[in-house]
N, C-alpha and C. Protein backbone atom coordinates (compact mmCIF):
# COMPACT_ATOMS: atom_id res chain seq x y z
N UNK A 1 -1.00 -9.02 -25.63
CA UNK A 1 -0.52 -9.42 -26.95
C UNK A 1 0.39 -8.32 -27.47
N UNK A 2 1.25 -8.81 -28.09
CA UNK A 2 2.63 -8.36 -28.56
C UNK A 2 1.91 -6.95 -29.66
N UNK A 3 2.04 -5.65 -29.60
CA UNK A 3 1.53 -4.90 -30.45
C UNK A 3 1.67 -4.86 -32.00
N UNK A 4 3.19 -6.03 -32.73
CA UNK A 4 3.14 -6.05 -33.62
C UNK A 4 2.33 -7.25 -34.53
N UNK A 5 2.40 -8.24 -33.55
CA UNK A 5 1.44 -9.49 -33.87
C UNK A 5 -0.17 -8.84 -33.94
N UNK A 6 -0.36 -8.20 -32.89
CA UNK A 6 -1.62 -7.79 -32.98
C UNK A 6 -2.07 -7.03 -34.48
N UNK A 7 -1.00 -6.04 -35.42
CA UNK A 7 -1.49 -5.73 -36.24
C UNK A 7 -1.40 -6.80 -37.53
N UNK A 8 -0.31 -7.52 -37.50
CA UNK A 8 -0.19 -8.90 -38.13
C UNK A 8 -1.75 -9.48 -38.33
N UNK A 9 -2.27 -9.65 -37.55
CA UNK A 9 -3.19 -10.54 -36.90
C UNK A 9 -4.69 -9.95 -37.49
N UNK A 10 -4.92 -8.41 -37.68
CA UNK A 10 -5.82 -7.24 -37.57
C UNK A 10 -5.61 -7.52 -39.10
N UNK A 11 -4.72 -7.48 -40.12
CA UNK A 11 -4.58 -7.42 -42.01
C UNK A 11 -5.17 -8.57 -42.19
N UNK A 12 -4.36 -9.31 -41.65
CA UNK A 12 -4.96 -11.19 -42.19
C UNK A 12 -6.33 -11.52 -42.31
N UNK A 13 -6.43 -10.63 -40.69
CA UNK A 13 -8.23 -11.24 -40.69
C UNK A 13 -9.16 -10.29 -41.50
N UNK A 14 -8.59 -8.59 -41.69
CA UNK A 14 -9.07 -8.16 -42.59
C UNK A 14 -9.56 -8.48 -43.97
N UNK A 15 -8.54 -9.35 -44.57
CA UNK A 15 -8.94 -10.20 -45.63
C UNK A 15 -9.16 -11.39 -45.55
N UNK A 16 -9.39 -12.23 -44.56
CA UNK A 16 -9.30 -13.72 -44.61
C UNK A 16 -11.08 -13.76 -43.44
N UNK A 17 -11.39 -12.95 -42.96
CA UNK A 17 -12.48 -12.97 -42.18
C UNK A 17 -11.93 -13.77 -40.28
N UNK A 18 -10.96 -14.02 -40.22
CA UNK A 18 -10.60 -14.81 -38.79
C UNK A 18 -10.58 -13.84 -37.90
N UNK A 19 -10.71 -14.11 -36.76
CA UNK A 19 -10.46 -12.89 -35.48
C UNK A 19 -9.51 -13.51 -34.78
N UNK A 20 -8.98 -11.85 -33.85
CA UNK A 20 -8.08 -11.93 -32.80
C UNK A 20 -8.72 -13.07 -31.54
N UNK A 21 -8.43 -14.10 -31.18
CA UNK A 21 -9.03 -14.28 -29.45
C UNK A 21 -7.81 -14.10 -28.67
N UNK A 22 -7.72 -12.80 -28.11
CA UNK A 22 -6.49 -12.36 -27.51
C UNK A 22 -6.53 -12.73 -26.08
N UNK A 23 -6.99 -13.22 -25.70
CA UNK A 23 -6.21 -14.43 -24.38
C UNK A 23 -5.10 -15.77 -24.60
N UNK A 24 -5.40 -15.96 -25.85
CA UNK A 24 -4.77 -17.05 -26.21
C UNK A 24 -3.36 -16.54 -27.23
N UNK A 25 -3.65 -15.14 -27.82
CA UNK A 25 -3.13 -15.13 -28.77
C UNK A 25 -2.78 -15.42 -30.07
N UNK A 26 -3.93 -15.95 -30.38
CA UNK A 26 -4.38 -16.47 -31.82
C UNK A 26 -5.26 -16.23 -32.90
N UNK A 27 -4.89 -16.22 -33.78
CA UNK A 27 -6.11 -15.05 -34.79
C UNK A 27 -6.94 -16.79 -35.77
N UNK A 28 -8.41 -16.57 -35.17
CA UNK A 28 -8.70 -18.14 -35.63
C UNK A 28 -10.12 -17.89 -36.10
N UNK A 29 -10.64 -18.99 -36.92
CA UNK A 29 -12.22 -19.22 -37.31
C UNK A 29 -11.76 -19.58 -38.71
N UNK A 30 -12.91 -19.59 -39.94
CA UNK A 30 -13.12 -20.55 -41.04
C UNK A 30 -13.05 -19.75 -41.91
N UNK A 31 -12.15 -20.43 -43.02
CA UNK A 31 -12.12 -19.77 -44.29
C UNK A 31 -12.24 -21.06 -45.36
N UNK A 32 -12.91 -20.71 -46.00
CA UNK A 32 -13.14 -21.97 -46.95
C UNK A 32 -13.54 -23.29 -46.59
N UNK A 33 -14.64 -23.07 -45.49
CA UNK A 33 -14.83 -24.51 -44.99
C UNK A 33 -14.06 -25.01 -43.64
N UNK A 34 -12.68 -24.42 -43.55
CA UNK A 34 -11.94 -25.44 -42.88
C UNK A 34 -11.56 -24.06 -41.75
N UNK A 35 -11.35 -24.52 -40.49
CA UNK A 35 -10.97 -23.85 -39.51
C UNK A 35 -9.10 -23.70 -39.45
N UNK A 36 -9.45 -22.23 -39.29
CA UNK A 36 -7.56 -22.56 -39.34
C UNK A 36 -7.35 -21.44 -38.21
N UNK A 37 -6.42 -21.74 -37.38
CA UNK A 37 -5.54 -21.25 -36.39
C UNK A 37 -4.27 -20.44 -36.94
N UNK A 38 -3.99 -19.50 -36.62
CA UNK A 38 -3.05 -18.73 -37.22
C UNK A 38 -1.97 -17.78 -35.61
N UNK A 39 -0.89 -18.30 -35.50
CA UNK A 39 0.16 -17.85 -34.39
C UNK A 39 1.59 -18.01 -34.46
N UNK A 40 1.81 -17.10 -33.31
CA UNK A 40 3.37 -16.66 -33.78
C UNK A 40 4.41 -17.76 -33.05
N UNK A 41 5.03 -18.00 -33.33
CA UNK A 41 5.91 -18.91 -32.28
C UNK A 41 7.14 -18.69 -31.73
N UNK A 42 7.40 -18.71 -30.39
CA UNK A 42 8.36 -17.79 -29.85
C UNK A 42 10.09 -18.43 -30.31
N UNK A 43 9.49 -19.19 -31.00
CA UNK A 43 11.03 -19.97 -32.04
C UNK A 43 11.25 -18.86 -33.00
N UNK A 44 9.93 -17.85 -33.64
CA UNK A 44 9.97 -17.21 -34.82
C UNK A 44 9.22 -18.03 -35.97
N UNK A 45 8.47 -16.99 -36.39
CA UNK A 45 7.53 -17.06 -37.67
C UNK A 45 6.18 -17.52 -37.13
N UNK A 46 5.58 -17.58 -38.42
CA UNK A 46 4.06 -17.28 -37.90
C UNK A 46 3.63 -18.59 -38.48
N UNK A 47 2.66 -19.33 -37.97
CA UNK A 47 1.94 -20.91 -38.76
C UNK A 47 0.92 -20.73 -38.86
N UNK A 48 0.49 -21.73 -39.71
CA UNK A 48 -1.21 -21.71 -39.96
C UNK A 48 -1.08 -23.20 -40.10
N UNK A 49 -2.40 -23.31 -38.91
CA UNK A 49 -2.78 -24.83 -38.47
C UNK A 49 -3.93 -24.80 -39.12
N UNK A 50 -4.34 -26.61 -39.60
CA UNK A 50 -5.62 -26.46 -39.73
C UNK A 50 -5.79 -28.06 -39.52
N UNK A 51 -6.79 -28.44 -39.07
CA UNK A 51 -6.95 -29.94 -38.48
C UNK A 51 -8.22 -30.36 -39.42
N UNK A 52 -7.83 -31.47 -40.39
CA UNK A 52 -8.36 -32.24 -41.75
C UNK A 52 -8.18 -33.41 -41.65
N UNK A 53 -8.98 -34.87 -41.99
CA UNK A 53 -9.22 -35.75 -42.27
C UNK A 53 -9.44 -36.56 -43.83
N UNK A 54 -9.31 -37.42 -43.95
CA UNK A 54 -9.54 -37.63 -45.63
C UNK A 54 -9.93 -39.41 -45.28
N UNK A 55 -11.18 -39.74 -45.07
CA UNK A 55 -11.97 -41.15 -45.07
C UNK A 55 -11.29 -41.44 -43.42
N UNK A 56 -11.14 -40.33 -42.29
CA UNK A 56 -11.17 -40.62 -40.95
C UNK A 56 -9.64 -40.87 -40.62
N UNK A 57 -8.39 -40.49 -41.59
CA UNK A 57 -7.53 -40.69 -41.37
C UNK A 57 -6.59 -39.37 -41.56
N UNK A 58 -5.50 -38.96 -41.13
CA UNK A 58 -4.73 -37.90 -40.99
C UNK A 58 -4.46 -37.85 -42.46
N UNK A 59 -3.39 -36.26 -42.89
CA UNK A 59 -2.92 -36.31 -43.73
C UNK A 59 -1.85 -37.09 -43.98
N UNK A 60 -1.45 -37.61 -45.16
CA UNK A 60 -0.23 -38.59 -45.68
C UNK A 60 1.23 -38.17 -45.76
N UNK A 61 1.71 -38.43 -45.40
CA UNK A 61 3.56 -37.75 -45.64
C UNK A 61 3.28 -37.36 -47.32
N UNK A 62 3.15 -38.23 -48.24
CA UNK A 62 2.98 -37.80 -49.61
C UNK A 62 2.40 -36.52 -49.58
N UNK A 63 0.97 -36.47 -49.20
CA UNK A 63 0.22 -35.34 -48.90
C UNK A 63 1.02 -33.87 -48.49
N UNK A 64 1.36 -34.25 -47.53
CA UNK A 64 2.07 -33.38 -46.97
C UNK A 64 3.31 -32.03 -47.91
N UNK A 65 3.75 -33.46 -48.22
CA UNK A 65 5.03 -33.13 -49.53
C UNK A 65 4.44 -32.25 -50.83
N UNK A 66 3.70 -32.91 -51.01
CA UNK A 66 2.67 -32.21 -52.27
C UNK A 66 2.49 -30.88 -51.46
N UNK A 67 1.94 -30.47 -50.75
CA UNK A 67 1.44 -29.44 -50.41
C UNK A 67 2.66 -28.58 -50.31
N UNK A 68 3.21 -28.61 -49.47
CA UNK A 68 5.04 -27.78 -49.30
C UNK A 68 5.27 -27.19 -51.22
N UNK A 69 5.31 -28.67 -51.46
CA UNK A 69 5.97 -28.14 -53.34
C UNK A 69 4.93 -27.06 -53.92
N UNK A 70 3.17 -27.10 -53.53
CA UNK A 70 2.74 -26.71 -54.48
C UNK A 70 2.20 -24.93 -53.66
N UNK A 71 2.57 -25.16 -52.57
CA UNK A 71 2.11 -23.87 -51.90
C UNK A 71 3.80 -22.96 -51.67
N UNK A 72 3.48 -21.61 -52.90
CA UNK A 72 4.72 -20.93 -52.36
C UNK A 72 4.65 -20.23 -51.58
N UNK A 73 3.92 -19.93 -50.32
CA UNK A 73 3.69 -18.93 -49.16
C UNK A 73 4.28 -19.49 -48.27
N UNK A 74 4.53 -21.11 -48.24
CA UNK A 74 5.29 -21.48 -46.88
C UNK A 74 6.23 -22.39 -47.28
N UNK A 75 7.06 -21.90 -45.72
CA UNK A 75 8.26 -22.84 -45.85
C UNK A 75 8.44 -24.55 -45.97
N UNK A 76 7.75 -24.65 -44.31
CA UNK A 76 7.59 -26.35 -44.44
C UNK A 76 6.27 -26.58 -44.19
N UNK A 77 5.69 -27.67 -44.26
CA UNK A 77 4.69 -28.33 -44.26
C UNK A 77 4.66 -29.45 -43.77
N UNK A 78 4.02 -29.50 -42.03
CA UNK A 78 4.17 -30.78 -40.97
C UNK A 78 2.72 -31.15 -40.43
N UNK A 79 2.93 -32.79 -39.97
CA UNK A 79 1.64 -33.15 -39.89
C UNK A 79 1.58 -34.09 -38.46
N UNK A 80 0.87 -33.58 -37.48
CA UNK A 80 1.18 -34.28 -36.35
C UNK A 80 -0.23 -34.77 -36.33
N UNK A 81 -0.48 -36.26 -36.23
CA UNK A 81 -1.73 -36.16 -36.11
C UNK A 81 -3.15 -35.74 -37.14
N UNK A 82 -3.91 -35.32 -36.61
CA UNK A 82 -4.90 -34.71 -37.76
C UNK A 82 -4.30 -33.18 -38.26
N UNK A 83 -3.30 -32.89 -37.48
CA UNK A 83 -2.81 -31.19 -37.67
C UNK A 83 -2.37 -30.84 -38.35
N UNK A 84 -1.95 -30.29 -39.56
CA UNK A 84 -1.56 -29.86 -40.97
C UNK A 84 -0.82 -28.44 -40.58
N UNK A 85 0.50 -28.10 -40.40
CA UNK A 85 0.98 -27.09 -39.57
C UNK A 85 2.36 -26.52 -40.68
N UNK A 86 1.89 -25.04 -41.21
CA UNK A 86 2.55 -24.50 -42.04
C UNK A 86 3.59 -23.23 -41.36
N UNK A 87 4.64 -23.81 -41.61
CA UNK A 87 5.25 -22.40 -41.28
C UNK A 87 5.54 -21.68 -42.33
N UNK A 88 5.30 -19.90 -42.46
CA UNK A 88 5.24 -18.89 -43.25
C UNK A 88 6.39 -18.00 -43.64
N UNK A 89 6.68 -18.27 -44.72
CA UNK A 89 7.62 -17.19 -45.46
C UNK A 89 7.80 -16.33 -45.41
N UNK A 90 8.97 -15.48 -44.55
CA UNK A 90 8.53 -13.98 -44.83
C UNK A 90 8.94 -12.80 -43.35
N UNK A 91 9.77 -12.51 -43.36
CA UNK A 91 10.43 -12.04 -42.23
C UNK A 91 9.78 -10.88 -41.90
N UNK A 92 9.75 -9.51 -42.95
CA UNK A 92 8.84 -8.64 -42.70
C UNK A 92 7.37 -8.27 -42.99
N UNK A 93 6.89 -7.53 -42.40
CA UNK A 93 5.19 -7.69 -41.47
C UNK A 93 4.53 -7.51 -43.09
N UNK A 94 4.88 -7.12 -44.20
CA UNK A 94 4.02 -7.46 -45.59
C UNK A 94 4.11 -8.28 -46.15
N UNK A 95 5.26 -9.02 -46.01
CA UNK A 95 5.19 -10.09 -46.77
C UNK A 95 4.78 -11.25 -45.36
N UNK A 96 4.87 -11.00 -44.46
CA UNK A 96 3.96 -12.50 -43.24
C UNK A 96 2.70 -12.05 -43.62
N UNK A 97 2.27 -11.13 -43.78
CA UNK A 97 0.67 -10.72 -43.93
C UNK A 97 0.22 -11.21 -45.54
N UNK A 98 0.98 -11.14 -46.99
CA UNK A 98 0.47 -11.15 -47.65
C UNK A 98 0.74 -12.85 -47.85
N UNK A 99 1.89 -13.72 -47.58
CA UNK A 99 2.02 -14.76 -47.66
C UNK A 99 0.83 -15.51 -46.58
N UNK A 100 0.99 -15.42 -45.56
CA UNK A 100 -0.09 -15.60 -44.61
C UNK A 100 -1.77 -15.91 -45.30
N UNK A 101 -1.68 -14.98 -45.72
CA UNK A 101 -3.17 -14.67 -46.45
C UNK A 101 -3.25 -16.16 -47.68
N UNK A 102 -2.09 -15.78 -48.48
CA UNK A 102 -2.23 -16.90 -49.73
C UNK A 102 -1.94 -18.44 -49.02
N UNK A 103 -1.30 -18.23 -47.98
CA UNK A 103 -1.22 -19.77 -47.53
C UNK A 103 -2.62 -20.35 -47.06
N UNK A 104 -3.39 -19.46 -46.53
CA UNK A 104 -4.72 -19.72 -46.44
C UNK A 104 -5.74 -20.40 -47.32
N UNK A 105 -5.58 -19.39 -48.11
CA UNK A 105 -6.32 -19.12 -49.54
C UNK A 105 -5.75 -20.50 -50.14
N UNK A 106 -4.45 -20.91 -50.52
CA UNK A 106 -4.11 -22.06 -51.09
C UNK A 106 -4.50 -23.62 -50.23
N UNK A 107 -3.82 -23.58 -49.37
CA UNK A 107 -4.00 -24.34 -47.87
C UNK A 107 -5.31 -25.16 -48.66
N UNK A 108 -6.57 -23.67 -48.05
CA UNK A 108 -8.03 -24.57 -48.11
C UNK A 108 -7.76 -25.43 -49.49
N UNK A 109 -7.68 -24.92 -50.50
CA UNK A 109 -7.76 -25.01 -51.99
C UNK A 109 -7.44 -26.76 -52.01
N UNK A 110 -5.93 -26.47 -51.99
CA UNK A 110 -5.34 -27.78 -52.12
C UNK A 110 -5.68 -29.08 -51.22
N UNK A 111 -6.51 -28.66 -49.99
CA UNK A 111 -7.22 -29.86 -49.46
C UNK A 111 -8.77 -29.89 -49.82
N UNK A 112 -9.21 -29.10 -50.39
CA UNK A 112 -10.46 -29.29 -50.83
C UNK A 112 -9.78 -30.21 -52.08
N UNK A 113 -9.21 -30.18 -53.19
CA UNK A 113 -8.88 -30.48 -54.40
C UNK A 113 -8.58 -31.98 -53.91
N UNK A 114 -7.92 -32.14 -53.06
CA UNK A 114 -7.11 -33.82 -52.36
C UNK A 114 -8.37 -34.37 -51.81
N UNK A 115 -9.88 -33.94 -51.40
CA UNK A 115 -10.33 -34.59 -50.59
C UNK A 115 -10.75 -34.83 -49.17
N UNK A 116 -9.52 -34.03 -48.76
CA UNK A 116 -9.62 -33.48 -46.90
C UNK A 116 -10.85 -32.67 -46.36
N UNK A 117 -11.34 -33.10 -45.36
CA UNK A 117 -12.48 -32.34 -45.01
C UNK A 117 -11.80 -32.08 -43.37
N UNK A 118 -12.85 -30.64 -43.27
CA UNK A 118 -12.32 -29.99 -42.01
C UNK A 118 -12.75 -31.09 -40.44
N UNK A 119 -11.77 -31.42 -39.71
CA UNK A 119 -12.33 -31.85 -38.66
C UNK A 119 -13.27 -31.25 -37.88
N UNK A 120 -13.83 -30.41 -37.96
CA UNK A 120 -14.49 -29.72 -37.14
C UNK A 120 -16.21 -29.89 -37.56
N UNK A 121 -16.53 -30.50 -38.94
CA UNK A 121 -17.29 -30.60 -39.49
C UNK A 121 -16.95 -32.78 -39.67
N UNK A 122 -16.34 -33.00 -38.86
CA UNK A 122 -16.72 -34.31 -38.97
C UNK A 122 -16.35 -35.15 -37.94
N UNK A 123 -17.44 -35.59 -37.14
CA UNK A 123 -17.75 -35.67 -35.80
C UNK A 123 -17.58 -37.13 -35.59
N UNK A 124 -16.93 -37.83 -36.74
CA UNK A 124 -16.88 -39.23 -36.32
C UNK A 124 -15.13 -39.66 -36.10
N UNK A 125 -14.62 -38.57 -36.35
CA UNK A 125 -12.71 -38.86 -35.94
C UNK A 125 -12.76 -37.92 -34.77
C-alpha cells in the first residue's frame, strides 16, 4: 500500500474507528450503524461506499440528489445498485482526511434521517 494512502487511511480511522485491511487496500468497518468502505481510485480521489436499503429497495435517484446537495464533503453522489458511492472533495491529504471524516459522519446521518438501513444488518435483500 501506497505510503501516502496508508497515512490517509491511519487519521480517518483515527477518528471514524475503521481499519486498514491492507491486502485489499481499503480502510473499512461501521460507523453509525452502517458499514462503509473507504478507497482511493487510481482515476484519483478517495470514495466512501456504503451499501443501504430502504423497505428492500436501493437508493432513489431523488435520494441520491438530496444527498450530493446536502453533504458538503463530497463531490458527486452515485448509486449502483444497493451501493451509495461518494466521491471526496479535496486534493490535499487535510482536507481528504477532514472531508472524508464529515462525509462519513454526514453520509450515516442523512440515511439514518431518510430511513436507509445498512445492508449488512438486513439479511432479507
Amino acid at each position: 500500500m501506497n505510503r501516502t494512502i496508508k497515512n490517509v487511511y491511519e487519521e480517518i480511522g483515527a477518528t471514524t474507528g475503521l481499519i486498514i485491511d491492507e491486502p485489499s487496500d481499503l480502510l473499512t468497518g461501521e460507523y453509525n450503524g452502517y458499514h462503509f468502505t473507504v478507497y482511493y481510485s487510481q482515476n484519483g480521489g478517495y470514495y466512501v461506499d456504503v451499501s443501504v436499503s430502504k423497505a428492500g429497495q436501493p437508493a432513489t435517484q431523488e435520494t441520491l440528489v438530496n444527498a450530493r446537495k446536502s453533504i458538503y464533503a463530497v463531490k458527486t453522489v452515485h448509486g449502483k445498485e444497493y451501493i451509495v458511492s461518494c466521491l471526496i472533495k479535496g486534493h490535499l491529504r487535510r482536507s481528504i482526511v477532514a472531508n472524508t471524516v464529515s462525509a462519513i459522519k454526514e453520509v450515516s446521518d442523512f440515511l439514518k434521517m431518510n430511513g436507509y438501513v445498512d445492508m449488512s444488518a438486513n439479511s432479507e435483500v
